[in-house]
Protein backbone atom coordinates (compact mmCIF):
# COMPACT_ATOMS: atom_id res chain seq x y z
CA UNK A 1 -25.55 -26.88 -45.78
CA UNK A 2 -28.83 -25.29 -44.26
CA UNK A 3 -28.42 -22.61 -42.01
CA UNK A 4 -31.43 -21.28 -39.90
CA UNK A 5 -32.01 -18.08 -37.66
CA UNK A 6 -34.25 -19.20 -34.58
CA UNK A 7 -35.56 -17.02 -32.29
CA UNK A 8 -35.71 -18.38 -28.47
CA UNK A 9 -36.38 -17.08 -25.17
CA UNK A 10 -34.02 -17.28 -22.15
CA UNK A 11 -35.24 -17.71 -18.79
CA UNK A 12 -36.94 -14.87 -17.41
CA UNK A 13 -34.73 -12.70 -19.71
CA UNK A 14 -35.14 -10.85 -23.31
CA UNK A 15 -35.30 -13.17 -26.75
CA UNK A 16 -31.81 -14.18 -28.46
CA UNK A 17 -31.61 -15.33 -32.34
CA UNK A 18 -29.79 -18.94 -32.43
CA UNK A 19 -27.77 -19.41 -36.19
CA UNK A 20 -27.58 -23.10 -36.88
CA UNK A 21 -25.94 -25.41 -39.42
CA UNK A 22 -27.20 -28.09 -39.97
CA UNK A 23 -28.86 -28.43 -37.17
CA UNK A 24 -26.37 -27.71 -35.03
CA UNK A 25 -25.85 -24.16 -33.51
CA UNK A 26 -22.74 -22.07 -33.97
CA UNK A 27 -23.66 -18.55 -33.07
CA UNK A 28 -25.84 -16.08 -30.46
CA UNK A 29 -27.13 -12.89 -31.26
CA UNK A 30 -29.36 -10.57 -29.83
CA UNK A 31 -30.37 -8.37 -32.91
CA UNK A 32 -32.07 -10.39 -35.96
CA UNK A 33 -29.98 -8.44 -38.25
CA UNK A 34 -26.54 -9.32 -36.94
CA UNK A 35 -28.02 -12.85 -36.78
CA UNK A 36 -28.68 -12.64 -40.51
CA UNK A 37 -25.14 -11.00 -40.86
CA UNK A 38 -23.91 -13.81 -39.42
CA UNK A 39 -25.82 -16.63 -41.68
CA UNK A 40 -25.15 -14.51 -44.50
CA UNK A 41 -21.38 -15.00 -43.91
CA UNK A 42 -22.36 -18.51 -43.66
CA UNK A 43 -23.38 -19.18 -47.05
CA UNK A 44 -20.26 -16.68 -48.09
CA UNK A 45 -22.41 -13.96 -48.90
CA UNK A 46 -21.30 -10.34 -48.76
CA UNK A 47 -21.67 -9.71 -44.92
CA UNK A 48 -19.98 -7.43 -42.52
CA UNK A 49 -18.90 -9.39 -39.34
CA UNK A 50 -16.19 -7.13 -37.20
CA UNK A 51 -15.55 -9.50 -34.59
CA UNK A 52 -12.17 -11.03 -35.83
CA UNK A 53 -12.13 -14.01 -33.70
CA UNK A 54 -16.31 -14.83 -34.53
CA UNK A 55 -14.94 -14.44 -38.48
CA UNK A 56 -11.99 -17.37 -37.70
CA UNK A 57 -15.04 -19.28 -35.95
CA UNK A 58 -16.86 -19.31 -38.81
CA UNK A 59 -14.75 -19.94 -41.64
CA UNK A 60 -14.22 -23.33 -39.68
CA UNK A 61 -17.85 -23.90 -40.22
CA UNK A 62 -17.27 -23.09 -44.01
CA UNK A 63 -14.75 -25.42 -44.84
């Protein structure tokens, strides 16, 4: 499973960080640190992600 942080531009707006597995993206942040938060929970590191229903999201993706 490879999971990569992007960083992309909206239109006429501020940068977001894109997560993707595989490919295939899952998650939008704003910060690049919650976006690492976020891959690190991913790849079932030690992360702290407080948004219960992102957390449920994910763990789909893990399985």
């Amino acid at each position: 499973m490879e999971v990569t942080v992007t960083r992309v531009k909206k239109y006429n707006a501020a940068w977001n960080n894109v997560v993707s597995v595989d490919g295939v993206p899952v998650a939008i942040a704003k910060s690049a640190h919650r976006a690492g938060q976020i891959a690190a929970y991913i790849q079932g590191l030690p992360a702290e992600v407080n948004d219960l229903w992102l957390k449920r999201e994910l763990n789909k993706i893990q399985k």
